[in-house]
Protein backbone atom coordinates (compact mmCIF):
# COMPACT_ATOMS: atom_id res chain seq x y z
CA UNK A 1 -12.45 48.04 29.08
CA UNK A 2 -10.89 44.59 28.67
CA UNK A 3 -11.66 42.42 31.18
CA UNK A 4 -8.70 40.92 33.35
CA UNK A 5 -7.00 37.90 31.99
CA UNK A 6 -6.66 35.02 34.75
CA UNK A 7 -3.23 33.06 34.89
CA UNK A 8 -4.02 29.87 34.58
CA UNK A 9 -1.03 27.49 36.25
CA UNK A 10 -0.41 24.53 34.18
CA UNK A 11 0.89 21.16 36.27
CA UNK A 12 4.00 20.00 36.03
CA UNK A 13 3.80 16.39 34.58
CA UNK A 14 5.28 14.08 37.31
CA UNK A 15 8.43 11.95 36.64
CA UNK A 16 7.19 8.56 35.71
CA UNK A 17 7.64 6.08 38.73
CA UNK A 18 10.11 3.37 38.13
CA UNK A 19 7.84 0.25 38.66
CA UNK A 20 9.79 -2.60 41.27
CA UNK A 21 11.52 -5.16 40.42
CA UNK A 22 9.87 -8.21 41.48
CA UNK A 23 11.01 -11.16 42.71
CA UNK A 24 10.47 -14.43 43.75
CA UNK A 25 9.35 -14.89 47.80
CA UNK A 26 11.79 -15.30 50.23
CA UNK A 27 12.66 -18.75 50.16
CA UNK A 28 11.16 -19.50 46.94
CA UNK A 29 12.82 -20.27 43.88
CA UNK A 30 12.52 -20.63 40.21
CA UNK A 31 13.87 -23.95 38.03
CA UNK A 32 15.68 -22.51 34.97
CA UNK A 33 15.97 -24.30 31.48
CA UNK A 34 19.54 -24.88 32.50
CA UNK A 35 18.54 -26.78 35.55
CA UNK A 36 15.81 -28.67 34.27
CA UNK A 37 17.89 -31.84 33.08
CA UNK A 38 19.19 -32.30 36.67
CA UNK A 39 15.46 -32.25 38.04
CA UNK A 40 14.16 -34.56 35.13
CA UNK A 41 17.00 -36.89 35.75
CA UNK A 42 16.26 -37.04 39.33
CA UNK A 43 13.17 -37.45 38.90
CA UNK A 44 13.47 -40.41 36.54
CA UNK A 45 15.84 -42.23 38.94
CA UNK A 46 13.09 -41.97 41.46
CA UNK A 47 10.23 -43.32 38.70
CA UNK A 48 13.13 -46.30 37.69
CA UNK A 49 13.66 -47.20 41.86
CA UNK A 50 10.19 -47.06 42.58
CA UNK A 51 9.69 -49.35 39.53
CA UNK A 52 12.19 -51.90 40.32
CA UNK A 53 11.12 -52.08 43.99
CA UNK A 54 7.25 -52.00 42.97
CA UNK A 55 6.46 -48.34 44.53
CA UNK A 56 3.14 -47.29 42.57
CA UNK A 57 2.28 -43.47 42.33
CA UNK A 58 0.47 -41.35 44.69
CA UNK A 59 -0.60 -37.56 44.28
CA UNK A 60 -2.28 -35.91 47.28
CA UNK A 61 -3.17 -32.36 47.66
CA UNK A 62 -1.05 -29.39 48.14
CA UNK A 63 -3.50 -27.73 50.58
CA UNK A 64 -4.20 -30.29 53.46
CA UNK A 65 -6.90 -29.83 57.04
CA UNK A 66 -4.38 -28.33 60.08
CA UNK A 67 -5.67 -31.08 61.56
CA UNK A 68 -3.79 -33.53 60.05
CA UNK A 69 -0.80 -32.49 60.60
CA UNK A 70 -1.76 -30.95 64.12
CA UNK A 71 -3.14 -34.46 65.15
CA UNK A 72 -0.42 -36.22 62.82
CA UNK A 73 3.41 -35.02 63.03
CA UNK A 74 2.38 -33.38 66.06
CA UNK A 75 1.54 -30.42 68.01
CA UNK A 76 4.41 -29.70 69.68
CA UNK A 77 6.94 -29.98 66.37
CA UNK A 78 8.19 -27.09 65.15
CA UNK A 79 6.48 -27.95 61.45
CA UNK A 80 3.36 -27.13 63.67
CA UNK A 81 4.12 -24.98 65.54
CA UNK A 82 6.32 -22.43 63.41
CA UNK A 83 6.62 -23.76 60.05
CA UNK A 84 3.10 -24.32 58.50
CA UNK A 85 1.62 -22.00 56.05
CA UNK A 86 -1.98 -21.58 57.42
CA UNK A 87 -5.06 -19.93 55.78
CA UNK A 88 -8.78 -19.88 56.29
CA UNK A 89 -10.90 -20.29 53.54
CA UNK A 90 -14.73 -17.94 52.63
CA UNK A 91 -15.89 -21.26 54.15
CA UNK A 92 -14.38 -21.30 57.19
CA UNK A 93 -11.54 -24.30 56.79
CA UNK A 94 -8.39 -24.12 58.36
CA UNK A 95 -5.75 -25.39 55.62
CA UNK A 96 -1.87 -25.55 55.41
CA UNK A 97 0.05 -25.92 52.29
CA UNK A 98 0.96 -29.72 53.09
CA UNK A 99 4.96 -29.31 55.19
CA UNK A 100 5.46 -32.67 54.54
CA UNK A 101 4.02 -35.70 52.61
CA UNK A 102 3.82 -38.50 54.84
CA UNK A 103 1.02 -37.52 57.03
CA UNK A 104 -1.37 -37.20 53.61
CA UNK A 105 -0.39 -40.66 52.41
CA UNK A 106 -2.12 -42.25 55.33
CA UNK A 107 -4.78 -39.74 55.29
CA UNK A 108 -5.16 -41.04 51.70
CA UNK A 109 -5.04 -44.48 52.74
CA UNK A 110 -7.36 -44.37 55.65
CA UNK A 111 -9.99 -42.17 53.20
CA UNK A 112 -10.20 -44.25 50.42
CA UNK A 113 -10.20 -47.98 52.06
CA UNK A 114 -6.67 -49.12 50.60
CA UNK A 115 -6.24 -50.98 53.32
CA UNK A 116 -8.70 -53.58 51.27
CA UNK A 117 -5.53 -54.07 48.68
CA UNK A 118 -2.66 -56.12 48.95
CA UNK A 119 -0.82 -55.28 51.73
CA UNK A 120 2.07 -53.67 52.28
CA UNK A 121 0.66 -50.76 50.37
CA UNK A 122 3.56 -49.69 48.32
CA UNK A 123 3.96 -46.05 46.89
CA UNK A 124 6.05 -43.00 46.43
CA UNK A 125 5.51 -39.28 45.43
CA UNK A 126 7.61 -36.63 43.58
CA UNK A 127 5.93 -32.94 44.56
CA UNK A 128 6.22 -29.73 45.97
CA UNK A 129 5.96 -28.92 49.94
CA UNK A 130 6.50 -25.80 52.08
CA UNK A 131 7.43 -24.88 55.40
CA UNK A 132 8.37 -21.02 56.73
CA UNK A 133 11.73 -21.56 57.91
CA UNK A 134 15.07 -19.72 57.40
CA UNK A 135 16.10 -20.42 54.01
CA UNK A 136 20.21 -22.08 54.28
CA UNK A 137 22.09 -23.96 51.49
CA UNK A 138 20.03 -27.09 49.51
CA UNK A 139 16.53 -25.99 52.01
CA UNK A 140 13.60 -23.73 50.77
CA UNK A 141 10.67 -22.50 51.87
CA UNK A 142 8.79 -23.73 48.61
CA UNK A 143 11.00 -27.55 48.04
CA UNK A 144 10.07 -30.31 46.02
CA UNK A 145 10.49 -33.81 48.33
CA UNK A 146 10.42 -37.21 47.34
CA UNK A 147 9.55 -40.68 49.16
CA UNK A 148 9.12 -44.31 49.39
CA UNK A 149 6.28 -44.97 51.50
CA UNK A 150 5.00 -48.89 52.77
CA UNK A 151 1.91 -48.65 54.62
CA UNK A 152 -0.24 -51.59 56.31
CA UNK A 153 0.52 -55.41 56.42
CA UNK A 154 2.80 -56.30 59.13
CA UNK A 155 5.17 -54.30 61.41
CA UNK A 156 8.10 -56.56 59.93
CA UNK A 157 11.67 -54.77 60.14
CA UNK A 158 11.77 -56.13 56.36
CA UNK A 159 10.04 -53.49 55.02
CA UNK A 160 12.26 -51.16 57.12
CA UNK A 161 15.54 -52.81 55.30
CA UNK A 162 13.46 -52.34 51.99
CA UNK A 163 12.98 -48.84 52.66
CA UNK A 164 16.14 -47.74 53.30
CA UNK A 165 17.71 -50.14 50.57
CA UNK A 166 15.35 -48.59 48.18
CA UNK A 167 16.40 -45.02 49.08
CA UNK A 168 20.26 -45.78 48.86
CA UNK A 169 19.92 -47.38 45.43
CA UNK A 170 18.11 -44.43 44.35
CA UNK A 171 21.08 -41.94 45.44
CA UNK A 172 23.50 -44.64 44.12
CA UNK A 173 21.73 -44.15 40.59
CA UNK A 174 22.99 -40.34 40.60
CA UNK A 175 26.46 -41.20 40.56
CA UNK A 176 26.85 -40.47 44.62
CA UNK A 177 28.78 -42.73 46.28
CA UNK A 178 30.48 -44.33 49.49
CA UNK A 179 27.12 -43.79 51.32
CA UNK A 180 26.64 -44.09 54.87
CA UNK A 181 23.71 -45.13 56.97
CA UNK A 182 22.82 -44.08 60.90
CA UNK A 183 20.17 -45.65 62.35
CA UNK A 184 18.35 -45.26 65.78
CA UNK A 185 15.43 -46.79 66.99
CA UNK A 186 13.21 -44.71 69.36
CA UNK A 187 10.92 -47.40 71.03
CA UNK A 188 7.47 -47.78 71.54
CA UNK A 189 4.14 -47.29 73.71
CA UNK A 190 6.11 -50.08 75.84
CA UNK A 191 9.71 -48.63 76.88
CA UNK A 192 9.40 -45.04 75.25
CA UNK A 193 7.61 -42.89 78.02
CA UNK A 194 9.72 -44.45 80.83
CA UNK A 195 12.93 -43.11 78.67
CA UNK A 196 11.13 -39.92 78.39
CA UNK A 197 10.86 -39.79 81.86
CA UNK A 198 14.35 -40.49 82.31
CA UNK A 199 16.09 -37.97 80.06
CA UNK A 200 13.49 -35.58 81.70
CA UNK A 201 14.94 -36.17 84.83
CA UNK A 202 18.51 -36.54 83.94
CA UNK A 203 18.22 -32.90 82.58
CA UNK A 204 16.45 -31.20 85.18
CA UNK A 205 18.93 -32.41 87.66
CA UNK A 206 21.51 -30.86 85.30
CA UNK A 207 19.86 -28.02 85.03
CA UNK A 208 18.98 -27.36 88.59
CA UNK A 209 22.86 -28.29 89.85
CA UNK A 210 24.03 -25.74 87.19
CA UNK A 211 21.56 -22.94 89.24
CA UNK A 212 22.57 -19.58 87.03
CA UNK A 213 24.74 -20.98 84.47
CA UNK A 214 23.03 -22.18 81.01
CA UNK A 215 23.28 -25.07 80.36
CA UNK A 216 20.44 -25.96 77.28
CA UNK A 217 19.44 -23.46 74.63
CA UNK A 218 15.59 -21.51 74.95
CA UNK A 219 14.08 -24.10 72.72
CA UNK A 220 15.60 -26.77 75.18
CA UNK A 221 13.65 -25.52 78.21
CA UNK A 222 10.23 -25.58 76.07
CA UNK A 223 11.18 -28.93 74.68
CA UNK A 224 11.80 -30.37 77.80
CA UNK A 225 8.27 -30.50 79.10
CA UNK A 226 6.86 -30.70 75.47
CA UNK A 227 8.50 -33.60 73.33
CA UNK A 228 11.65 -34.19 75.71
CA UNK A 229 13.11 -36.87 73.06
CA UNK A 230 13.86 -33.70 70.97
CA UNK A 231 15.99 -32.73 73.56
CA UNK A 232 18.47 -35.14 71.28
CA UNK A 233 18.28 -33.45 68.25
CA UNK A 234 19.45 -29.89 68.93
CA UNK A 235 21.86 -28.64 66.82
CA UNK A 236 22.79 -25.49 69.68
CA UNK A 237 26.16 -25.71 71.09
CA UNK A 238 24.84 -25.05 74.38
CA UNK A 239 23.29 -27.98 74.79
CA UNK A 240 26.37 -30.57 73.09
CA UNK A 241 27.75 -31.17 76.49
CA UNK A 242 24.58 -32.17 78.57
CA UNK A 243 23.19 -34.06 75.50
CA UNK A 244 26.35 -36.45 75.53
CA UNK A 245 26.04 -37.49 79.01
CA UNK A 246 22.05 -38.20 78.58
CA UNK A 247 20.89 -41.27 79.04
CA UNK A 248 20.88 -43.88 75.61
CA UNK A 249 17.88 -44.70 74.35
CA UNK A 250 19.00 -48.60 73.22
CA UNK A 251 19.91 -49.11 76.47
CA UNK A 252 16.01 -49.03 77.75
CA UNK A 253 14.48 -50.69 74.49
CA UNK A 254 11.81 -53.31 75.20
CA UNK A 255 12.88 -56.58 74.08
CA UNK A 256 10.45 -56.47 71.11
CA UNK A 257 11.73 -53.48 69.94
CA UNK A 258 15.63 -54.83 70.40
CA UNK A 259 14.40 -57.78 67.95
CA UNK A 260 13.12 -54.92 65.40
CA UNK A 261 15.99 -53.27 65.36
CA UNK A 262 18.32 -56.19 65.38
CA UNK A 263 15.98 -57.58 62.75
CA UNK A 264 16.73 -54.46 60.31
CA UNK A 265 20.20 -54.40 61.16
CA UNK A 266 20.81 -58.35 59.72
CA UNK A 267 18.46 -57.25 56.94
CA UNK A 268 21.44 -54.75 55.51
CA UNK A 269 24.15 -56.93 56.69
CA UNK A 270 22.86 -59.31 54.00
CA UNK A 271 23.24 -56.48 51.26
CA UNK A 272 26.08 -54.95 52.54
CA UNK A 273 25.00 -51.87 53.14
CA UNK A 274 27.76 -49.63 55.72
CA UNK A 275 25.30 -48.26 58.99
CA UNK A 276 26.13 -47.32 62.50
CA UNK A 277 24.25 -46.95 65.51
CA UNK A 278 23.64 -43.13 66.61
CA UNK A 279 21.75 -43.02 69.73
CA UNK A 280 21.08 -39.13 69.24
CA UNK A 281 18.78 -39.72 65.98
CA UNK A 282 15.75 -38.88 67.15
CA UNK A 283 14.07 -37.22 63.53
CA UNK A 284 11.64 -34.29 64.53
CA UNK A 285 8.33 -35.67 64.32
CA UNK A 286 6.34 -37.68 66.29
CA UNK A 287 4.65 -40.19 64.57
CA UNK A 288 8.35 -41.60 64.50
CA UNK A 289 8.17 -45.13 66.51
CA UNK A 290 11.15 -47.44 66.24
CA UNK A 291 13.47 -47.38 63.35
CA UNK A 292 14.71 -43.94 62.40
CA UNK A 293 17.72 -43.40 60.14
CA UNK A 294 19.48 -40.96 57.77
CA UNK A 295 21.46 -41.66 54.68
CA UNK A 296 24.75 -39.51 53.94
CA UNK A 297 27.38 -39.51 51.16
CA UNK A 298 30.78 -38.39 51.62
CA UNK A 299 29.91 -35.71 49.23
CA UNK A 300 27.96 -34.27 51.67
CA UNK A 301 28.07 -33.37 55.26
CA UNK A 302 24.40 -33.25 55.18
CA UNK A 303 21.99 -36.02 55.28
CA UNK A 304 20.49 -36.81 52.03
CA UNK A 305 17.73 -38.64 52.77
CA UNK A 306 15.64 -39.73 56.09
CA UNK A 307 12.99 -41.66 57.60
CA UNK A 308 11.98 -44.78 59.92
CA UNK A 309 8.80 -46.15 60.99
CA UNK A 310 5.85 -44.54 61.95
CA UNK A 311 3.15 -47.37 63.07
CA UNK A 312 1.12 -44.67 65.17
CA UNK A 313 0.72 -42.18 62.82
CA UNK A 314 -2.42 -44.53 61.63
CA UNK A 315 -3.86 -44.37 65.14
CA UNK A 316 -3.84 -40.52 65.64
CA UNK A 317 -5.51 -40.06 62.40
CA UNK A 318 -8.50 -43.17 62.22
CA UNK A 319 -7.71 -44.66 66.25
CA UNK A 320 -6.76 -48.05 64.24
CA UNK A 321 -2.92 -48.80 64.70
CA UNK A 322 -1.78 -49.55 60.87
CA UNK A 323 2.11 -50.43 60.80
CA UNK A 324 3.91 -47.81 58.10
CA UNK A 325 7.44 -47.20 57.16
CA UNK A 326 9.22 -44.81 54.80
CA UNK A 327 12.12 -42.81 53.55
CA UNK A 328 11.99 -39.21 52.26
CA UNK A 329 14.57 -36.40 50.91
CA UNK A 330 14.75 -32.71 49.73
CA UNK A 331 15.37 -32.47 46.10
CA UNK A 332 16.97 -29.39 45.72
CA UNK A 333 19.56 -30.55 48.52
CA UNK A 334 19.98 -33.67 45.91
CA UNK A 335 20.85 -31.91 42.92
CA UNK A 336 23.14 -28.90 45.07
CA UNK A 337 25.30 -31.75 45.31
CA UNK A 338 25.09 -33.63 42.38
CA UNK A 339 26.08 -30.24 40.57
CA UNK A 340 28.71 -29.05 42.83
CA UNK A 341 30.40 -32.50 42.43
CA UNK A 342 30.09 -32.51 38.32
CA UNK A 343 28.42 -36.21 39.17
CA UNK A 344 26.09 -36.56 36.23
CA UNK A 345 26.85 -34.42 33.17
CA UNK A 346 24.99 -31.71 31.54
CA UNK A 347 22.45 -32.52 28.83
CA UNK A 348 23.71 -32.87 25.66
CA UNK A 349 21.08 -31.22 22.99
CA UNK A 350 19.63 -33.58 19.95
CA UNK A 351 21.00 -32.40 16.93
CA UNK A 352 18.69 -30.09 14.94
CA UNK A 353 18.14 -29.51 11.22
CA UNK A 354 17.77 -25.46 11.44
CA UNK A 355 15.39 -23.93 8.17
CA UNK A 356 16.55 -20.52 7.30
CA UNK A 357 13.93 -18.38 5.56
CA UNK A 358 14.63 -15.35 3.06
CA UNK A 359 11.75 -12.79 2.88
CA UNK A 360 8.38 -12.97 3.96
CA UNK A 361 6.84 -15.68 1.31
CA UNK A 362 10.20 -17.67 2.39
CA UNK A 363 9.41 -17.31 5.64
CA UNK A 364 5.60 -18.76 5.65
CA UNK A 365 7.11 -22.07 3.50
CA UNK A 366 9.43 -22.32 6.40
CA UNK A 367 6.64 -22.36 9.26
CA UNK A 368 4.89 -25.15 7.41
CA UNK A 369 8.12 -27.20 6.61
CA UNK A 370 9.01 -27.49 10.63
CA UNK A 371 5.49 -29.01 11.39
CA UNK A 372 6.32 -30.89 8.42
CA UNK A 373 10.31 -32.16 9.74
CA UNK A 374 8.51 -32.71 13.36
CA UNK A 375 5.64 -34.96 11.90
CA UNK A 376 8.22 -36.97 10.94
CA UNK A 377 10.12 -36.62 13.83
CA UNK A 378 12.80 -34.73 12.48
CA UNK A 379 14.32 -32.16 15.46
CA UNK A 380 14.15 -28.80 14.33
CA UNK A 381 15.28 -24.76 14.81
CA UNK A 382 14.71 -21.79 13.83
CA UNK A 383 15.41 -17.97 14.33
CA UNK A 384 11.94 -16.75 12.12
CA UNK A 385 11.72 -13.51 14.11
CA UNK A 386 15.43 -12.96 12.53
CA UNK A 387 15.41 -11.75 8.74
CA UNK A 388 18.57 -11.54 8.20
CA UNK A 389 20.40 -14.29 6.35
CA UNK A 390 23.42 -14.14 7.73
CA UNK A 391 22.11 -13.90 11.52
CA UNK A 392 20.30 -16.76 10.78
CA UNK A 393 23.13 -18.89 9.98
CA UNK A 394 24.57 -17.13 13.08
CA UNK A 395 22.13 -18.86 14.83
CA UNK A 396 22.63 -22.26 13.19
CA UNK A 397 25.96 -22.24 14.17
CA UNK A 398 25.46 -21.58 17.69
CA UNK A 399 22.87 -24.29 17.88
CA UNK A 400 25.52 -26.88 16.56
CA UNK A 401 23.33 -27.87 13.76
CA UNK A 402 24.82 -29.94 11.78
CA UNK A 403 22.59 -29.43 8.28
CA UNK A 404 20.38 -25.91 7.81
CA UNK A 405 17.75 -25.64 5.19
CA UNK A 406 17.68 -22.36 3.21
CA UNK A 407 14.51 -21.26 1.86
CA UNK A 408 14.35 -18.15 -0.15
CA UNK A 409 11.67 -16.63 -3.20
CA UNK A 410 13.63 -18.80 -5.88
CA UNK A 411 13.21 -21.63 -4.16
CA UNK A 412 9.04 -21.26 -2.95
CA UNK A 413 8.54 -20.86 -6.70
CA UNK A 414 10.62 -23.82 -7.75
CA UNK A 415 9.57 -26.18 -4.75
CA UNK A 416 13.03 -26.66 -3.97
CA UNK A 417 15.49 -26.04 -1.17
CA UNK A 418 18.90 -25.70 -0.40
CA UNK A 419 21.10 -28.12 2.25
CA UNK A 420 23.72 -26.59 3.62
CA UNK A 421 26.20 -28.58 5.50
CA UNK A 422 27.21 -26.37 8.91
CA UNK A 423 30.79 -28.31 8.51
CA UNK A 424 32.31 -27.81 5.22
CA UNK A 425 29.92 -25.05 4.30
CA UNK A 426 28.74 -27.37 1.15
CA UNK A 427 25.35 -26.90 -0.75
CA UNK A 428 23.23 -28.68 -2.50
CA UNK A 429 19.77 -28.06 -4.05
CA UNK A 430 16.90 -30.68 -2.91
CA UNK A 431 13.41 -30.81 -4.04
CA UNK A 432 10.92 -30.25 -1.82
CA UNK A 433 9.02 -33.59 -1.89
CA UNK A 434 12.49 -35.54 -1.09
CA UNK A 435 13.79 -33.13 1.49
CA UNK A 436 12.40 -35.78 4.09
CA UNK A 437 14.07 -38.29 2.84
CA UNK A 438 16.72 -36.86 2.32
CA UNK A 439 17.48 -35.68 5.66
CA UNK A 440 16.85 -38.92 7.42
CA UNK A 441 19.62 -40.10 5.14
CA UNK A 442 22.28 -37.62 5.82
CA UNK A 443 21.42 -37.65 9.42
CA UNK A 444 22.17 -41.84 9.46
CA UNK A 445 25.54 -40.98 8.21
């Protein structure tokens, strides 16, 4: 009797899943090979500015203590309190990607004795940042931010003047024009907390007569208690109408700080720089003391660059009160408007001699012939994953080359090559040992 013959159920083989397309973060972005002359030509007009006005180079670190910036720009900003990008290290540290720049230049400073140089201390940076905000046109979450910082010496509204001169000459150098200056100045120890107290009270009488009605936004009515001079800088529309009857900050400056700011004013008079006074520029930090400004183009209705004074920022970190000044901007808000405006134009490519190989011995002259051509500082192209003759002078063409070498068996064995002119479609036979010079000679012409 034959024993019974078990089915045995074979599995299906699953569909193969589709893997997902990843992407950049939120907020994050990637700098293409198309966009990389705008960001190397910004870049260099920040090198040649910080050069003329002796700026000297400064790299801190990307990850910074919370600390500094909790003790530094403040507790109560929102950089602090919703922006940073916090993590805890195996060790225990509390870090943050660094939000801004400023506050580790005088961490810097203060760690590593500079103020034992000359004084001002001069320098700028060119680096990424990061903040977790709500990504909008020209802002990031990731952006790369540039500065002019002076730090030390004397809390002379010169180096204020030389800030912001420094900043619009820089802008001026990428072709944007017709700029415009505001400038505020937000006090000191002296006259600032009896204007805080002031605007406090102007508002909460406004806010109290109103009884139901709103009259400032949610962040308002936290601000108000918390860093009440921010009160000036909402954006809401709920808050426009009380915010233009507050009470002006120039009109309760201490007499030394009406000298700074007069001071700084005569300084750009002299150059002829165009400013105006806006009593609502506040900036949204508060290591801010005195000067604060914003520089705008007409190409833009956003400011371009910003900054002011910030002689306290020294004093939260070490207790010591070290007078510092600077001006800072977004570079991916730069170049949005340098490109939407056509202001500098795109990078034209250095002509290139392109070698052509045919077949596979061809093909191994060819590699050795373009670290030949770039020894001598010849530009090259190629296509050698291409066999084909005829795509490679495809290729040629498309890199507007005006000469391409052709290499093929005849040629390896006679140590020869053939020039072809990409113009007239002309060729002559070279030999090998006076391609070099040969080149260099029909590339003069």
């Amino acid at each position: 009797m034959a024993a019974a013959t078990k089915k045995i159920k074979v599995a299906k083989a699953s569909k193969p899943v589709k893997p997902a397309v990843l992407q950049a973060p939120k907020g994050m972005h990637d700098i293409l090979p198309e966009d990389a002359w705008y960001w190397e030509r910004v870049e260099q007009a920040v090198k040649d500015t910080a050069a003329f006005y002796g700026f000297d180079r400064i790299e801190t670190p990307m990850l910074e203590s919370v600390d500094l910036f909790v003790r530094g720009v403040g507790e109560a900003t929102d950089i602090v309190e919703k922006e940073m990008y916090v993590l805890k290290t195996r060790g225990g540290d509390h870090l943050a990607l660094r939000p801004e720049m400023t506050a580790p230049v005088m961490r810097a400073y203060i760690e590593h004795g500079l103020s034992r140089v000359s004084q001002p201390l001069q320098v700028y940076y060119f680096g990424p940042a990061f903040r977790h905000e709500n990504p909008q046109a020209g802002r990031y979450r990731e952006f790369y931010q540039m500065g002019f910082e002076s730090v030390g010496g004397e809390s002379d509204p010169v180096y204020d003047a030389e800030v912001i001169v420094a900043g619009a000459r820089f802008l001026e150098s990428l072709k944007l024009k017709n700029l415009a200056i505001q400038l505020n100045s937000i006090g000191c120890k002296t006259c600032r907390p009896n204007y805080r107290k002031k605007l406090q009270e102007f508002y909460k009488k406004e806010i109290n007569a109103a009884k139901k009605t709103k009259v400032v936004c949610r962040d308002c009515e936290r601000r108000l208690e918390t860093n009440p001079l921010r009160l000036l800088d909402c954006k809401s529309e709920i808050c426009a109408n009380l915010k233009a009857q507050a009470p002006s900050i120039l009109d309760n400056l201490c007499f030394s700080c009406r000298q700074h700011l007069k001071g700084v004013l005569e300084y750009l008079d002299e150059v002829g720089l165009p400013y105006s006074l806006n009593p609502y520029l506040v900036r949204g930090l508060d290591y801010y003391s005195r000067t604060v400004f914003e520089i705008f183009s007409d190409q833009s209705d956003l400011a371009l660059m910003g900054g002011g004074r910030y002689d306290y920022l020294g004093e939260a970190l070490s207790g010591k009160l070290i007078p510092a000044v600077g001006v800072a901007a977004g570079i991916e808000r730069i170049i949005e408007v340098i490109k939407t405006n056509n202001l500098l134009p795109p990078k034209k490519s250095a002509e290139k001699i392109f070698v052509i190989h045919v077949g596979d011995l061809a093909k191994k002259k060819s590699f050795a012939l373009i670290e030949q051509f770039r020894k001598e500082n010849i530009k090259t192209a190629a296509a050698l994953g291409k066999d084909s003759l005829q795509a490679q002078l495809k290729a040629a063409d498309k890199e507007g080359s005006p000469f391409a070498i052709i290499i093929g068996q005849k040629e390896v064995y006679e140590e020869s090559v053939i020039v072809r002119d990409m113009k007239t479609g002309g060729q002559e036979t070279v030999p090998l040992k006076m391609i070099v010079e040969t080149l260099k000679e029909k590339m003069r012409k």
